[in-house]
Protein backbone atom coordinates (compact mmCIF):
# COMPACT_ATOMS: atom_id res chain seq x y z
CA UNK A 1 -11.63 17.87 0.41
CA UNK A 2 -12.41 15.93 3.98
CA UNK A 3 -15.15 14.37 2.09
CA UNK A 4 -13.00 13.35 -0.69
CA UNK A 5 -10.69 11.78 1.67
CA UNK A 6 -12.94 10.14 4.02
CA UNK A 7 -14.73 8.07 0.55
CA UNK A 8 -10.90 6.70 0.56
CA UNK A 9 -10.03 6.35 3.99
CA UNK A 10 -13.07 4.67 5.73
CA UNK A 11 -13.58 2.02 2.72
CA UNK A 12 -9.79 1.56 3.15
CA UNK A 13 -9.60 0.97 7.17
CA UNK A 14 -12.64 -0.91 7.13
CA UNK A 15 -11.30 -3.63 4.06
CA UNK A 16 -8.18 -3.47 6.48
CA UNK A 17 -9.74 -4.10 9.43
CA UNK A 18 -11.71 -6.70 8.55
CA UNK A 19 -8.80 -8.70 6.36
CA UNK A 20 -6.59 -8.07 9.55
CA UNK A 21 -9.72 -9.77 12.27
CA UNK A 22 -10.31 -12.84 9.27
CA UNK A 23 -7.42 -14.32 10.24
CA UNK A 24 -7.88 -15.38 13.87
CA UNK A 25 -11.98 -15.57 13.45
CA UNK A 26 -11.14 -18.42 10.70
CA UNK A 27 -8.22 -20.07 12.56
CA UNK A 28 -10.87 -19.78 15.57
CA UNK A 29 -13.87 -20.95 13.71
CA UNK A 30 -12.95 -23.07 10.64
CA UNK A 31 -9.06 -24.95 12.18
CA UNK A 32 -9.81 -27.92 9.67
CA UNK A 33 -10.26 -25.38 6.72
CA UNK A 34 -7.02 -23.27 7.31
CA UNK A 35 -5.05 -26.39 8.18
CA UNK A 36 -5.64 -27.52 4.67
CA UNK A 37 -2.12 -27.87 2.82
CA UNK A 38 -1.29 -25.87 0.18
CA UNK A 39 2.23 -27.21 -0.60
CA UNK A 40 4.32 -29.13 2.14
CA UNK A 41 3.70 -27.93 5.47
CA UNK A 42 3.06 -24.73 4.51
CA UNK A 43 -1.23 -24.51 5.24
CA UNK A 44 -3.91 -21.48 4.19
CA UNK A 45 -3.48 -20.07 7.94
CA UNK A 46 0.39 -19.47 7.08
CA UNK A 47 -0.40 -17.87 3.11
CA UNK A 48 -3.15 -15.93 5.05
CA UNK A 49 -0.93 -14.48 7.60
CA UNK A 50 2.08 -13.74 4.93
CA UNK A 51 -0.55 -12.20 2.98
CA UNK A 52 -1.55 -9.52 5.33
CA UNK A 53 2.02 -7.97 4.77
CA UNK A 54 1.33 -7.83 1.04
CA UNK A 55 -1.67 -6.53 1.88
CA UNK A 56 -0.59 -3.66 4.21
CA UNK A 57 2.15 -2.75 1.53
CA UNK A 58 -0.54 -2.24 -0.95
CA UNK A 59 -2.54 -0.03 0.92
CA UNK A 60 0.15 1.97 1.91
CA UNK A 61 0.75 2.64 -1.77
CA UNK A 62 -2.58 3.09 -2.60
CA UNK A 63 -2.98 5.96 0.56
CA UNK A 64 0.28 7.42 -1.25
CA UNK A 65 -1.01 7.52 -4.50
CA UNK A 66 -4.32 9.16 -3.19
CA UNK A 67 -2.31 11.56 -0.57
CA UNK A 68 -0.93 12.99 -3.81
CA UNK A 69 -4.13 14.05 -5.21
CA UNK A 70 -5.02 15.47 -1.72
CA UNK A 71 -1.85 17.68 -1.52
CA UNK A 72 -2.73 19.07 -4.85
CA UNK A 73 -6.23 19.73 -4.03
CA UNK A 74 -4.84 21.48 -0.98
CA UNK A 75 -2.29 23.94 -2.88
CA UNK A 76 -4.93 24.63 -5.38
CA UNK A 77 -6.95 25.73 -2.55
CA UNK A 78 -4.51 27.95 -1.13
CA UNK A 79 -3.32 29.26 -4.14
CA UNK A 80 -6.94 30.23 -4.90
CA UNK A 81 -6.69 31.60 -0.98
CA UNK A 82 -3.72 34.17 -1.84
CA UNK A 83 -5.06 35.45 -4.85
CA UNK A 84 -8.23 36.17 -3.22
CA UNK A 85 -6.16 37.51 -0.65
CA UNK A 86 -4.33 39.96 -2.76
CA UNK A 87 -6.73 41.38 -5.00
């Protein structure tokens, strides 16, 4: 079950982590790039930014979806716990 959660939480944190850090390496690195105008005044560093909210609400659904599937694998484990337990 830790393994099971770890092959979704490390790949997770790590995709975060580095989407998260992106932003101010690029700004940093490439200004002329992320000054580039998407529509009006609104530029890539701004869509980048807004983005990581999107982001960070889909990851938190994803973690939900996948902390279901955990807390089943954990009453199925103590279910199989009891019974051994009472026989």
């Amino acid at each position: 079950m830790i393994a099971e959660k770890a092959r979704f939480i490390v790949p997770a944190t790590l995709f975060f982590v580095v989407y998260y850090f992106a932003l101010p390496v690029l700004v940093g690195y490439a200004p002329a790039f992320m000054k580039t105008e998407v529509f009006g005044v609104v530029n890539l560093a701004y869509l980048f930014a807004l983005s990581q909210f999107f982001m960070a609400w889909v990851l938190a659904g994803l973690y939900l979806r996948a902390a279901s599937r955990f807390d089943e694998q954990g009453r199925r484990i103590l279910e199989a716990l009891r019974r051994r337990r009472a026989a």
